[in-house]
N, C-alpha and C. Protein backbone atom coordinates (compact mmCIF):
# COMPACT_ATOMS: atom_id res chain seq x y z
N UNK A 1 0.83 -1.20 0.00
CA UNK A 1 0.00 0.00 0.00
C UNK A 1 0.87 1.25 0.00
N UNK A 2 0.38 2.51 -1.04
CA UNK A 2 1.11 3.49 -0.96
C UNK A 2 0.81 4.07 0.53
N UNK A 3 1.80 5.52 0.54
CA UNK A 3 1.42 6.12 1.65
C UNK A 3 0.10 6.95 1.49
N UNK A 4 -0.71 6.85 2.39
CA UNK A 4 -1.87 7.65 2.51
C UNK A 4 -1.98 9.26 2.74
N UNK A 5 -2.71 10.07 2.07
CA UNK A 5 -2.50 11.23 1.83
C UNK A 5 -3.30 11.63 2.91
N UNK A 6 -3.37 13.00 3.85
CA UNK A 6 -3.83 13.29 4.90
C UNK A 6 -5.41 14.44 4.44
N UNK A 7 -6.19 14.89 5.15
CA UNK A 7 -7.23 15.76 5.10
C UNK A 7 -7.41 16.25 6.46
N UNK A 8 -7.57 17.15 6.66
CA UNK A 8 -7.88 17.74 8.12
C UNK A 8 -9.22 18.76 8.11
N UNK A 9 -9.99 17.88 8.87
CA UNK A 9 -11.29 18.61 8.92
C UNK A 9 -11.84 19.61 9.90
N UNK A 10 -12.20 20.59 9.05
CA UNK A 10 -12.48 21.94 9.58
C UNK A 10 -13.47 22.97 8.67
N UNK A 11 -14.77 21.73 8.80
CA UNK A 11 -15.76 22.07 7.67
C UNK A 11 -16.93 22.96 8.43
N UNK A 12 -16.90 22.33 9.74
CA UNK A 12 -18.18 22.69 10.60
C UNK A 12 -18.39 24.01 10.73
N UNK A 13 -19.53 24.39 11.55
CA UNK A 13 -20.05 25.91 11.22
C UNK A 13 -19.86 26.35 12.84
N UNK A 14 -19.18 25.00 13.54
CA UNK A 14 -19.12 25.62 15.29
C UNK A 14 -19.87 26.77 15.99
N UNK A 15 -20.98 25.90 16.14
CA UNK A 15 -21.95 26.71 16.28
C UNK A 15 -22.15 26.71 17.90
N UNK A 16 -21.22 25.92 18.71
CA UNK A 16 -20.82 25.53 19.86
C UNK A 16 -20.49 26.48 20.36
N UNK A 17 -19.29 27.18 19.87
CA UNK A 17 -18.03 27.91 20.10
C UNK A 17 -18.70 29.29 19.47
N UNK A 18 -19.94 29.90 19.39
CA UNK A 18 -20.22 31.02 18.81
C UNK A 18 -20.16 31.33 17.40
N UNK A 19 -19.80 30.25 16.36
CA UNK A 19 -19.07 30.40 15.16
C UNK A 19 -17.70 30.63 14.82
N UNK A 20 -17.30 30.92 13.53
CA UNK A 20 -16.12 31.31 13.24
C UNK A 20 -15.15 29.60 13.66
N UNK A 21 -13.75 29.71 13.26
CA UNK A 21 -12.89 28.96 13.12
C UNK A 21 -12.35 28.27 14.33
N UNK A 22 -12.60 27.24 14.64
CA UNK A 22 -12.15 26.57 15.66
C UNK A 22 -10.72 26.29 15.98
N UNK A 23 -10.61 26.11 14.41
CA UNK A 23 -8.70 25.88 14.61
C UNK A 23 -7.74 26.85 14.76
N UNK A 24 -8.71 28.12 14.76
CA UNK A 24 -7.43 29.48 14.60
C UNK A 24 -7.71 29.81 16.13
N UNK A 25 -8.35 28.76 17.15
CA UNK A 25 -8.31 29.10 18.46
C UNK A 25 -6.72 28.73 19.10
N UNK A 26 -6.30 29.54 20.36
CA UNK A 26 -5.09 29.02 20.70
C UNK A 26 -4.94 28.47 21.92
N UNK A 27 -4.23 26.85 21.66
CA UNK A 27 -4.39 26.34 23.22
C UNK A 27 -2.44 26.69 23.45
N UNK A 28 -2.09 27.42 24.70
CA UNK A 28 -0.63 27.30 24.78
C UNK A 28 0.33 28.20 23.77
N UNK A 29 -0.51 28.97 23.06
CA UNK A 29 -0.17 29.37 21.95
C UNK A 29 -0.04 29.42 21.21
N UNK A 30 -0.38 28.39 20.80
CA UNK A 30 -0.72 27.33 19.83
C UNK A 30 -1.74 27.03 19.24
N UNK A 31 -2.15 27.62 17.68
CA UNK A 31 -3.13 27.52 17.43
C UNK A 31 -3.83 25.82 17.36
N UNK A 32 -4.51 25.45 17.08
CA UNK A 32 -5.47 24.06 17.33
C UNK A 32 -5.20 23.22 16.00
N UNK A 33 -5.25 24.13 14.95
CA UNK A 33 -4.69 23.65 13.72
C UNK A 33 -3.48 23.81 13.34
N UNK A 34 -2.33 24.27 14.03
CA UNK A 34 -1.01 23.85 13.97
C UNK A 34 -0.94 22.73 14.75
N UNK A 35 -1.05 22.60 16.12
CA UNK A 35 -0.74 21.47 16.67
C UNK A 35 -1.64 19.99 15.77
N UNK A 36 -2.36 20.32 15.44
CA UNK A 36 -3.14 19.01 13.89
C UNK A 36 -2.24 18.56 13.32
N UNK A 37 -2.14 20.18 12.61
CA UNK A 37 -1.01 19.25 11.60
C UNK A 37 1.05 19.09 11.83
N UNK A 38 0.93 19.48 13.06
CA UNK A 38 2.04 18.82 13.78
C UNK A 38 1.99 17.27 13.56
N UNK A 39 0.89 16.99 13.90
CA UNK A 39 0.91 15.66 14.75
C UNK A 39 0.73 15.09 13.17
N UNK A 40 -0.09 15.27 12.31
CA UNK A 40 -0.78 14.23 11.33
C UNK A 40 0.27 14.54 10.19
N UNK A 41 0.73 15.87 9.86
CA UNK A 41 1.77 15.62 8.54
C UNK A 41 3.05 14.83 8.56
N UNK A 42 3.75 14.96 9.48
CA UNK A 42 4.68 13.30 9.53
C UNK A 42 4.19 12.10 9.23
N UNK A 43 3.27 12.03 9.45
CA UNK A 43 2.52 10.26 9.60
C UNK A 43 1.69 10.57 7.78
N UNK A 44 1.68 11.39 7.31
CA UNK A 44 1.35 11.19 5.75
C UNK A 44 2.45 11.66 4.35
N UNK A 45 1.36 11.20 3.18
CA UNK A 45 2.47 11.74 2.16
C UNK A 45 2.22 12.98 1.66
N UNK A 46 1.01 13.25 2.27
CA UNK A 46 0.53 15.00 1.90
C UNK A 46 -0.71 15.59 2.50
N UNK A 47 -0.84 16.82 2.52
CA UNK A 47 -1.81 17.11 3.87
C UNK A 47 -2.51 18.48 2.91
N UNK A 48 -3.96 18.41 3.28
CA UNK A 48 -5.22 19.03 2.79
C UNK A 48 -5.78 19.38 4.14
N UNK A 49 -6.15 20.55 3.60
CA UNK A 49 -7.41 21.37 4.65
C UNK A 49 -8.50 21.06 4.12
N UNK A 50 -9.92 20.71 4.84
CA UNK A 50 -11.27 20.94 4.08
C UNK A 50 -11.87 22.01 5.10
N UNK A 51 -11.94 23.00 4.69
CA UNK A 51 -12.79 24.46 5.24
C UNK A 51 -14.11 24.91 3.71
N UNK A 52 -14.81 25.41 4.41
CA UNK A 52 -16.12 26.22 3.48
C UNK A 52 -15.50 28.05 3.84
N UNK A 53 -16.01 28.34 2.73
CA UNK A 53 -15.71 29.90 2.96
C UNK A 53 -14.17 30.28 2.33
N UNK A 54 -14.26 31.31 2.62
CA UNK A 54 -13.16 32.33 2.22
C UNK A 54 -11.74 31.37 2.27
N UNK A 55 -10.54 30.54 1.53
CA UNK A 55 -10.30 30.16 1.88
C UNK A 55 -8.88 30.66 2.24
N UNK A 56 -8.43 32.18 2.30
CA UNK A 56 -7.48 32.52 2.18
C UNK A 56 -6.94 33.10 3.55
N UNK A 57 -8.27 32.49 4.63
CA UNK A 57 -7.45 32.74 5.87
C UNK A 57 -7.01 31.66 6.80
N UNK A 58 -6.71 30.68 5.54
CA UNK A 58 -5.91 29.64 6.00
C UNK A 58 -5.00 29.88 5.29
N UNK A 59 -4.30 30.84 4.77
CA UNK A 59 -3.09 31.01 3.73
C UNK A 59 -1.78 30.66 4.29
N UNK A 60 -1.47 31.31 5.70
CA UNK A 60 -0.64 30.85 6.26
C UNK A 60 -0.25 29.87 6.71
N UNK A 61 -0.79 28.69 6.47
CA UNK A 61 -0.44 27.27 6.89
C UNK A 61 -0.15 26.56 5.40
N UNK A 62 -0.27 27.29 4.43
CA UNK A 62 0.68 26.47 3.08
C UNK A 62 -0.55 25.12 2.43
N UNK A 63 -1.27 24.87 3.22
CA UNK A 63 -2.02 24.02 2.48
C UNK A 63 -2.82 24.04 1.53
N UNK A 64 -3.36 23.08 0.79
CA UNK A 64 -4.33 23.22 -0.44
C UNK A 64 -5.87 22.71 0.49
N UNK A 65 -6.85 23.88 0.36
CA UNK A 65 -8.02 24.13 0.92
C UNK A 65 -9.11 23.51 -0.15
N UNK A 66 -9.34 22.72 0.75
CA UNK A 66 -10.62 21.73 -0.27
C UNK A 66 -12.18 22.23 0.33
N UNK A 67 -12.96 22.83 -0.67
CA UNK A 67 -14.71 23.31 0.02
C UNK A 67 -14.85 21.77 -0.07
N UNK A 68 -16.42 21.80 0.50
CA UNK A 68 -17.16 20.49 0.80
C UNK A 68 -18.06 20.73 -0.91
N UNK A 69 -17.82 19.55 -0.94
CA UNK A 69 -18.76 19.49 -2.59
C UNK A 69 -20.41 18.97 -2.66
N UNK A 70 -20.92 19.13 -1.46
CA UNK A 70 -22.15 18.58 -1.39
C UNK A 70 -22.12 19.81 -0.33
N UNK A 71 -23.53 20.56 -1.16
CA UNK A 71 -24.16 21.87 -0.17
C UNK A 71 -24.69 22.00 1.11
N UNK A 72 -24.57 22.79 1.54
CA UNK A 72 -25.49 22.63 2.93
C UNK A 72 -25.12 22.05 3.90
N UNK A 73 -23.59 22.46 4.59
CA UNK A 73 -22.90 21.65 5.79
C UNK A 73 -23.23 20.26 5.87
N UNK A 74 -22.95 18.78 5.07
CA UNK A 74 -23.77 17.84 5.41
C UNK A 74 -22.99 17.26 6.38
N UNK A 75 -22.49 17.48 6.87
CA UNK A 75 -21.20 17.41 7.91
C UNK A 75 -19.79 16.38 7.39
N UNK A 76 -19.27 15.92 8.59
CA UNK A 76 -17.79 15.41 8.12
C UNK A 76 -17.64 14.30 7.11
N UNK A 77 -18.61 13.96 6.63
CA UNK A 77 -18.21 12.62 5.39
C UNK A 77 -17.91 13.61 4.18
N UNK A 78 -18.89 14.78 4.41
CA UNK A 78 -18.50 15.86 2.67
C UNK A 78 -17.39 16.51 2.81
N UNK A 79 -16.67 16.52 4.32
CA UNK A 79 -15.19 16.57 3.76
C UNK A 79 -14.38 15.33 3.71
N UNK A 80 -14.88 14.61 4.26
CA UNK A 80 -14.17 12.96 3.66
C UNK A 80 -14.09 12.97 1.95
N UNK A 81 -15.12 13.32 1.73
CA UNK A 81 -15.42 13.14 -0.01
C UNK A 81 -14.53 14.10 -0.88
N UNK A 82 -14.54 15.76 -0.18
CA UNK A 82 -13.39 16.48 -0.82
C UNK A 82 -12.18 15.78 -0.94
N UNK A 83 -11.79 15.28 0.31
CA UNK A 83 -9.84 14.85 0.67
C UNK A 83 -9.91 13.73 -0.38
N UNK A 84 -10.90 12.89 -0.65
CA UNK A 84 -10.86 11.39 -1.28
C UNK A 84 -10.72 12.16 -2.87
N UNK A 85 -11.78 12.90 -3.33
CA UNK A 85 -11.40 13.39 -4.68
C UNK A 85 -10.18 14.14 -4.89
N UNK A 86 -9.58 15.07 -3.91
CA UNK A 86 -8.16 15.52 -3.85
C UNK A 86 -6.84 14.42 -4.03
N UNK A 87 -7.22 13.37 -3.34
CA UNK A 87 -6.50 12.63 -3.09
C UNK A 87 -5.93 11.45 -4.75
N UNK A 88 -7.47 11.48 -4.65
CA UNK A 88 -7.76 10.52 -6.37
C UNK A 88 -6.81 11.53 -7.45
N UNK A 89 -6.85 13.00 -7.18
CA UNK A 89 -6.71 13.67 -8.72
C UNK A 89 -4.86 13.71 -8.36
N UNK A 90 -3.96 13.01 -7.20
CA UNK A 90 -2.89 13.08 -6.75
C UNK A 90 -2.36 11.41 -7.31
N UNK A 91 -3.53 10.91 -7.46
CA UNK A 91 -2.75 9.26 -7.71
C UNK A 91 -2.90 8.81 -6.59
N UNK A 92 -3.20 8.98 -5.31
CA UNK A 92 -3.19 8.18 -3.95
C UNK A 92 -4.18 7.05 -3.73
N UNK A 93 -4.14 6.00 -2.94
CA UNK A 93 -4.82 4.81 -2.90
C UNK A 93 -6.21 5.32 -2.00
N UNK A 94 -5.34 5.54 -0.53
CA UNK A 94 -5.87 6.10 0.81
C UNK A 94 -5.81 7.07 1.20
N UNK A 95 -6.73 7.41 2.12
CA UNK A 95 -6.90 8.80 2.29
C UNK A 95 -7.29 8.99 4.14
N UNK A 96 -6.44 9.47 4.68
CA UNK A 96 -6.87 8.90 6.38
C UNK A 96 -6.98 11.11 6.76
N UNK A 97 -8.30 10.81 7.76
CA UNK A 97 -9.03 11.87 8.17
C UNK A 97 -9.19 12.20 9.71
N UNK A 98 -8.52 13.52 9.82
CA UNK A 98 -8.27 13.74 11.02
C UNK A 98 -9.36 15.17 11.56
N UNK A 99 -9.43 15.30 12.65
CA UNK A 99 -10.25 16.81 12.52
C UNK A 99 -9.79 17.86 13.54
N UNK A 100 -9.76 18.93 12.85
CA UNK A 100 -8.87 20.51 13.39
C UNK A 100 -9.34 20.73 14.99
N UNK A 101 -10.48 20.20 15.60
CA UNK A 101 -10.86 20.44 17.41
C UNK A 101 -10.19 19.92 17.82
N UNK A 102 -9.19 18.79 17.55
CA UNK A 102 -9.07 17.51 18.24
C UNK A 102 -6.79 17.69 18.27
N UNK A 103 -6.82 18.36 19.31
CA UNK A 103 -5.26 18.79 19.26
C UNK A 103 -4.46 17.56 19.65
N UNK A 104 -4.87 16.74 20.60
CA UNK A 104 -3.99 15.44 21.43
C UNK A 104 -4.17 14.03 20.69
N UNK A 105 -4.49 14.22 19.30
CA UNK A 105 -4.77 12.44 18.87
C UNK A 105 -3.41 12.14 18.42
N UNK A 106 -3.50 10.45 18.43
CA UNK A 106 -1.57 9.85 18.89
C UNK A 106 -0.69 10.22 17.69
N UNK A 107 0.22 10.35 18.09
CA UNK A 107 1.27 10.42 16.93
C UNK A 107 1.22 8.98 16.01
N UNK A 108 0.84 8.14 16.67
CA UNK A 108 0.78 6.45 15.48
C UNK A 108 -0.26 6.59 15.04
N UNK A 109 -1.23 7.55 14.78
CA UNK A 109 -2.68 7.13 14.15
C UNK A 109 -2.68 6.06 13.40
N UNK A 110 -2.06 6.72 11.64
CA UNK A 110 -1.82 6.31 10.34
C UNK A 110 -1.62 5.02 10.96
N UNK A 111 -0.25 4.43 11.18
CA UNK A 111 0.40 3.32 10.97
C UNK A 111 -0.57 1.93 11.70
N UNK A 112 -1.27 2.40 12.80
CA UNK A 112 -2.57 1.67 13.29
C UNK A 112 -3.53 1.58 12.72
N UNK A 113 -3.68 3.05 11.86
CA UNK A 113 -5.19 2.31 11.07
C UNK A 113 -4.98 1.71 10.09
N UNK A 114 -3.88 1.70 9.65
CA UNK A 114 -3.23 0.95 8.56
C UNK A 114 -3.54 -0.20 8.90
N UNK A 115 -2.87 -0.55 9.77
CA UNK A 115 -2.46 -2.10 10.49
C UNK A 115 -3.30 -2.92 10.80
N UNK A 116 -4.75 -1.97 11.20
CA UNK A 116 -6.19 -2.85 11.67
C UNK A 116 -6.75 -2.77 10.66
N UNK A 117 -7.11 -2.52 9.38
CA UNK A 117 -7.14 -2.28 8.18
C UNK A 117 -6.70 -3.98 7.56
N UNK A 118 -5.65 -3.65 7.48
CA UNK A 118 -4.80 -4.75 7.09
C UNK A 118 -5.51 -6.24 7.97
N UNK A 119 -4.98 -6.31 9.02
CA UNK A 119 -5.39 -7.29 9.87
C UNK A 119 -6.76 -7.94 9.73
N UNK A 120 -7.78 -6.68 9.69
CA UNK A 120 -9.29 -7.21 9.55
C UNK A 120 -9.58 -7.37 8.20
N UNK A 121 -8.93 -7.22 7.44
CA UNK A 121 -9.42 -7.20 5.94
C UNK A 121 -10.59 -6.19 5.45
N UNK A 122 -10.50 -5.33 6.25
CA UNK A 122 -11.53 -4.47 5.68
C UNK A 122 -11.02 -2.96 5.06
N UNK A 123 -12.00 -2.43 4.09
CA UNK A 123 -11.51 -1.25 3.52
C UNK A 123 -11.48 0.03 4.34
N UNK A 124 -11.90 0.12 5.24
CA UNK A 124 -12.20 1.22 6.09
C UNK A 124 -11.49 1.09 7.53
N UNK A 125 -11.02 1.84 7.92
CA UNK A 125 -10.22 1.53 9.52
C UNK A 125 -10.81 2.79 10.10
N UNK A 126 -11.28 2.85 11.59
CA UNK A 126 -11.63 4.08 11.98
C UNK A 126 -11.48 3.58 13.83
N UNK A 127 -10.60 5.32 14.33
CA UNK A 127 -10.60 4.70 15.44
C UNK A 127 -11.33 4.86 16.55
N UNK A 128 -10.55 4.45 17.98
CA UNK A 128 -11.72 3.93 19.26
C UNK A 128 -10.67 4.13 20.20
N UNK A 129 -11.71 4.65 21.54
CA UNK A 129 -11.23 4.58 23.05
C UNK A 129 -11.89 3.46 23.60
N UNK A 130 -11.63 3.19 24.98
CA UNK A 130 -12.79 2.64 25.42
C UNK A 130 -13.52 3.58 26.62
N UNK A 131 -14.92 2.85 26.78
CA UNK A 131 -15.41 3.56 27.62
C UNK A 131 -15.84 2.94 29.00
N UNK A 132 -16.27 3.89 29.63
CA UNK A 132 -15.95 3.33 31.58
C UNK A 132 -17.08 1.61 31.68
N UNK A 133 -18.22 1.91 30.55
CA UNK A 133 -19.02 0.63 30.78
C UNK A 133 -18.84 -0.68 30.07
N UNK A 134 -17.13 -0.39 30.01
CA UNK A 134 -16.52 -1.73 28.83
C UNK A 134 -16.87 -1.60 27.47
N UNK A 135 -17.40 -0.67 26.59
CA UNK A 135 -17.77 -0.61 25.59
C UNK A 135 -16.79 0.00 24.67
N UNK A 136 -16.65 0.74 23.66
CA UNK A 136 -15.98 1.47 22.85
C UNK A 136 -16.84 2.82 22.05
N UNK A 137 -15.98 3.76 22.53
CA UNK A 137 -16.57 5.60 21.35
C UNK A 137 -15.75 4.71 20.43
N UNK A 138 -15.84 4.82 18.93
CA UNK A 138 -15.23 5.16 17.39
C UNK A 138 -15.28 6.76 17.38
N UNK A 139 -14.48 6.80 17.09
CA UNK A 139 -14.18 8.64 16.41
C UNK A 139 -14.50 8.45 14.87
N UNK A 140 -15.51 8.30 14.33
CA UNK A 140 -15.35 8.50 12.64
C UNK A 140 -14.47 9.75 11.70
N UNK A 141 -13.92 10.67 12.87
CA UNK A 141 -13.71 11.86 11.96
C UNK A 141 -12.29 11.43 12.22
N UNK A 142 -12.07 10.10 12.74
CA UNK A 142 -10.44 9.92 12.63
C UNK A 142 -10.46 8.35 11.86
N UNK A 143 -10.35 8.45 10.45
CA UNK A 143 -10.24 7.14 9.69
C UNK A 143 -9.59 7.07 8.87
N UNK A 144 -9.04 5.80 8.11
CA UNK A 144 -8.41 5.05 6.81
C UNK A 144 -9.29 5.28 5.30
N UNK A 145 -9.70 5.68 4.65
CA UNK A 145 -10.61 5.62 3.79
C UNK A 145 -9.90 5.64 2.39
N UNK A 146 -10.57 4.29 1.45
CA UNK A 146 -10.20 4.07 0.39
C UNK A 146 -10.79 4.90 -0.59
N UNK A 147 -9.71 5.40 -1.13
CA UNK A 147 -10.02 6.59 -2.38
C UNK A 147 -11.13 5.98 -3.46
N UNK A 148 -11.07 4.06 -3.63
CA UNK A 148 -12.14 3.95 -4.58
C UNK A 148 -13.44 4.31 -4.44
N UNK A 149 -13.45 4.04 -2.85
CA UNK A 149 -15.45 4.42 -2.25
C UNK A 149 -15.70 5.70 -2.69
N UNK A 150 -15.19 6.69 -3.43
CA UNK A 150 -15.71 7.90 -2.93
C UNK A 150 -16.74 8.11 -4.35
N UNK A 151 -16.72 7.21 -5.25
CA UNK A 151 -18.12 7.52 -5.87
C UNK A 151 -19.11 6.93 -5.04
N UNK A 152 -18.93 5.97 -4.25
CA UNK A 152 -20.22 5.31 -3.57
C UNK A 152 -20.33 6.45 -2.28
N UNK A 153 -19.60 7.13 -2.27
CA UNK A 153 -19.43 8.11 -1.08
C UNK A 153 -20.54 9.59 -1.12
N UNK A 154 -20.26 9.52 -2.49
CA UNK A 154 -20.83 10.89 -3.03
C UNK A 154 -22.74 10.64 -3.38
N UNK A 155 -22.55 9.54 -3.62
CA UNK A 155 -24.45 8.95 -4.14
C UNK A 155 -24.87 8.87 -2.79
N UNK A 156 -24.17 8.53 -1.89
CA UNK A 156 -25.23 8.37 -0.65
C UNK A 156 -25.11 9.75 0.13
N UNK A 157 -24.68 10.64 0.02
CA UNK A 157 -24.27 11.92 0.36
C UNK A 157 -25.46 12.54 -0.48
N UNK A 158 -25.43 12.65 -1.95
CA UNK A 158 -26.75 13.18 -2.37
C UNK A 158 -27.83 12.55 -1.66
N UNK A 159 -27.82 11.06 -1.44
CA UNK A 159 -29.15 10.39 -1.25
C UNK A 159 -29.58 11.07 -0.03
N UNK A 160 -28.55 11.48 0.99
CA UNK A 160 -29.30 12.61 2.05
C UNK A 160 -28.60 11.71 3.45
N UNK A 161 -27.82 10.37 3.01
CA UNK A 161 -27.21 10.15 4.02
C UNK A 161 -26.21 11.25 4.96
N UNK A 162 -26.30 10.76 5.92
CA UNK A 162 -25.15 11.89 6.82
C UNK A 162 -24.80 11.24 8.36
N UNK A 163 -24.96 10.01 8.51
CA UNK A 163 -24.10 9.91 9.47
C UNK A 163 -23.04 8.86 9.20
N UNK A 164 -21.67 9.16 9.59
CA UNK A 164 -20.61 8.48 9.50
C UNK A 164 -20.66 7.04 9.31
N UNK A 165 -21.23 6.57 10.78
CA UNK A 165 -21.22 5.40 10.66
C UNK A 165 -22.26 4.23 9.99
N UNK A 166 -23.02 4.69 9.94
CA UNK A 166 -24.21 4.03 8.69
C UNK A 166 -23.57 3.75 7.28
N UNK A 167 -22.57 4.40 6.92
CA UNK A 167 -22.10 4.63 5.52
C UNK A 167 -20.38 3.57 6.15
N UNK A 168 -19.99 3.79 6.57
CA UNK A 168 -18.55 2.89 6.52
C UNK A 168 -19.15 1.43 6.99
N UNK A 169 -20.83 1.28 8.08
CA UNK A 169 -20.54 -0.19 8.17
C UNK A 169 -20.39 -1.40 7.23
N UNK A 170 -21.84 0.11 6.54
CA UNK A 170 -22.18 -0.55 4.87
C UNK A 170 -21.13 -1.43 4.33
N UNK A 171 -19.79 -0.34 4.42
CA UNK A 171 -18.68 -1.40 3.36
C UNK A 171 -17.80 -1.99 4.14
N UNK A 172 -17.86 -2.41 5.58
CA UNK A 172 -16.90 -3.26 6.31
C UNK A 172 -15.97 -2.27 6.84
N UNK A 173 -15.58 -2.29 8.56
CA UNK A 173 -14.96 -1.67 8.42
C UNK A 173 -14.24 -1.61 10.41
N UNK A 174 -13.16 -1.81 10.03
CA UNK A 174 -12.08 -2.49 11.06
C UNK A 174 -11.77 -1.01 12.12
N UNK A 175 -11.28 -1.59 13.68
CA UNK A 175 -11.00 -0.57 14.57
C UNK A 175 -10.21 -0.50 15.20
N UNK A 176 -8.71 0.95 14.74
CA UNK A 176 -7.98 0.91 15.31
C UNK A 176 -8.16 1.10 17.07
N UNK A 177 -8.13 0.55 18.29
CA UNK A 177 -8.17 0.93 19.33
C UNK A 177 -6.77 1.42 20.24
N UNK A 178 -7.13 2.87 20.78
CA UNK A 178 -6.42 3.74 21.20
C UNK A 178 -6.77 3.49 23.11
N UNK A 179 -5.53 3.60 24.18
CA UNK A 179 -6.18 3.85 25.29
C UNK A 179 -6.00 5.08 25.37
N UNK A 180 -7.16 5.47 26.59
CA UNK A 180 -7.97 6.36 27.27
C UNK A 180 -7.17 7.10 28.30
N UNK A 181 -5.80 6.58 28.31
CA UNK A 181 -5.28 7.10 30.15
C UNK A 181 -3.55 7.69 29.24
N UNK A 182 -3.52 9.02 29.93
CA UNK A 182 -4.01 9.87 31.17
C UNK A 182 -5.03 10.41 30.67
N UNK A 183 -5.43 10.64 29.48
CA UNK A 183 -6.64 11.46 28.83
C UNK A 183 -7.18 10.75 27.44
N UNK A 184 -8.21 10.86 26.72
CA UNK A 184 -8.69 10.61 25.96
C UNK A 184 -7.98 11.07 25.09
N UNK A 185 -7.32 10.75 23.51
CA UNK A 185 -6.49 11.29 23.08
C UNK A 185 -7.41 12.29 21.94
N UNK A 186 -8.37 11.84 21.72
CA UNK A 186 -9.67 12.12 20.70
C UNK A 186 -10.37 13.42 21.16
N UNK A 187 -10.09 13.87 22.83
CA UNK A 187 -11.15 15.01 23.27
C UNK A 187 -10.89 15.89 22.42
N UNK A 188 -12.19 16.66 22.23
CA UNK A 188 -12.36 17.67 20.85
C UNK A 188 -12.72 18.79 21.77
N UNK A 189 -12.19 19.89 21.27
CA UNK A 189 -13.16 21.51 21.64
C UNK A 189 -14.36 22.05 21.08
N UNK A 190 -15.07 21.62 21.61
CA UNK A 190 -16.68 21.98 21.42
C UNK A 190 -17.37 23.61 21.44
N UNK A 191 -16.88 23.58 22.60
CA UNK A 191 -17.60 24.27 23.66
C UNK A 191 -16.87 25.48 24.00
N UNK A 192 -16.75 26.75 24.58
CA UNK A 192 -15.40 27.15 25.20
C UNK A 192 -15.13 26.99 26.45
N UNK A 193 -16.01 25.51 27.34
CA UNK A 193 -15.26 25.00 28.28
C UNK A 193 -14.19 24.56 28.28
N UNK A 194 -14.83 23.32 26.85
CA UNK A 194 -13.61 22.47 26.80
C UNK A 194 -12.23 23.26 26.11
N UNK A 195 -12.80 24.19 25.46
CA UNK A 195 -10.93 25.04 25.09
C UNK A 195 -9.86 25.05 26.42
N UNK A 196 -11.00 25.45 27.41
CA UNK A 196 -10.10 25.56 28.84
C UNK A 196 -9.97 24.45 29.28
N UNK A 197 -10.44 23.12 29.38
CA UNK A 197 -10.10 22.14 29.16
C UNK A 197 -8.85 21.63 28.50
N UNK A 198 -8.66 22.19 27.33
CA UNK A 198 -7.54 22.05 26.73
C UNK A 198 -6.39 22.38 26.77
N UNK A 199 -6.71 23.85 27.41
CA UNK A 199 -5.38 24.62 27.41
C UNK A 199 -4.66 23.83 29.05
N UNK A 200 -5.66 23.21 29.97
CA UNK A 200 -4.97 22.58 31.05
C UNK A 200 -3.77 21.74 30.65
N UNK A 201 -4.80 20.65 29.32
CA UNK A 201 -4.34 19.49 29.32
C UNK A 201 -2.97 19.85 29.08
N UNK A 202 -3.18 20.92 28.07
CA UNK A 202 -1.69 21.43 27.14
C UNK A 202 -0.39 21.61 28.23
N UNK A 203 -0.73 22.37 29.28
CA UNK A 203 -0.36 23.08 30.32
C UNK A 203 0.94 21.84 31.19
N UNK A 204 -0.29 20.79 30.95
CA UNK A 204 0.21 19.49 31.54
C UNK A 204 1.08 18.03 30.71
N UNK A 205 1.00 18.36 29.43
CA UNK A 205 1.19 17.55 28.75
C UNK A 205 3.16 17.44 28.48
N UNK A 206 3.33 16.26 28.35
CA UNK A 206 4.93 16.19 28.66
C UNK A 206 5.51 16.55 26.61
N UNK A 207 6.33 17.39 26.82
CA UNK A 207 7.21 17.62 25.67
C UNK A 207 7.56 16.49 25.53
């Protein structure tokens, strides 16, 4: 398998957070979408923004800004579908999806979802914590996704589908699992609790 090309999602209308850009928030000084693509452009062979709007106030981070191609915020699969057609018009196989709230996810993503991918035989890898009642969260906005699905990606996207996981069980689909301790590595900024939330974790987190 080639190396998988990266997408970082930052489509939403954060309507949590008052609006406006989640990733140009700063935990540590650090904006939310630098520390992203800290973590996720090593672990790929090339890295995409998907934002709606103006896209030139992401200029300073050098990336190529993909809109969502299906109208009307349908949320994070229509930027799955941008990165997968970006990815296709690059020659890439895979296409693994990370999202701009989410500052602490592991430095091994890739090479795990690869690996459970591989292992389970399935086309789709997406990952998981566990949770306190023995069960497992999946993060869908952190997955493996094969560049061929994305015409089957795009018909069920018109068809009015929109949640993540309805659409990857469809085509099989394997779980990298991440632990939970000292922190969830997946916690996202929602809210502007959790920013302060974040900026603790940051505060605390070992170089």
């Amino acid at each position: 398998m080639r190396e998988p090309l990266g997408v970082i999602l930052a489509g939403g209308k954060a309507t949590r957070m008052g609006g406006g850009d989640k990733g140009l928030l700063e935990i540590g000084g650090v904006s939310l979408l630098e520390r992203v693509i800290g973590r996720i452009g090593p672990q790929v062979g090339g890295l995409a923004l998907n934002a709606n709007g103006d896209p030139g106030r992401f200029a300073a981070f050098g990336l190529p800004v993909l809109a969502d191609g299906i109208a009307g915020y349908p949320g994070p699969l229509a930027g799955v579908l941008a990165g997968l057609d970006w990815a296709a018009a690059q020659g890439a196989d895979h296409l693994v999806s990370v999202a701009a709230d989410t500052p602490f996810f592991p430095e091994d993503l890739v090479p795990r979802l690869l690996l459970a991918a591989e292992t389970a035989g399935k086309p789709i890898a997406l990952a998981a914590t566990p949770r306190p009642d023995g069960g497992e969260w999946r993060h869908p906005t952190f997955g493996l996704w094969p560049v061929a699905l994305r015409h089957d990606l795009r018909e069920a996207l018109e068809g009015g589908l929109r949640k993540v996981v309805h659409w990857t069980d469809r085509h099989g689909t394997a779980t990298a699992r991440f632990p939970a301790q000292p922190y969830d590595p997946f916690f996202n900024v929602n809210t502007p609790e959790d920013l302060e939330t974040a900026r603790a974790m940051a505060a605390g987190e070992v170089a």
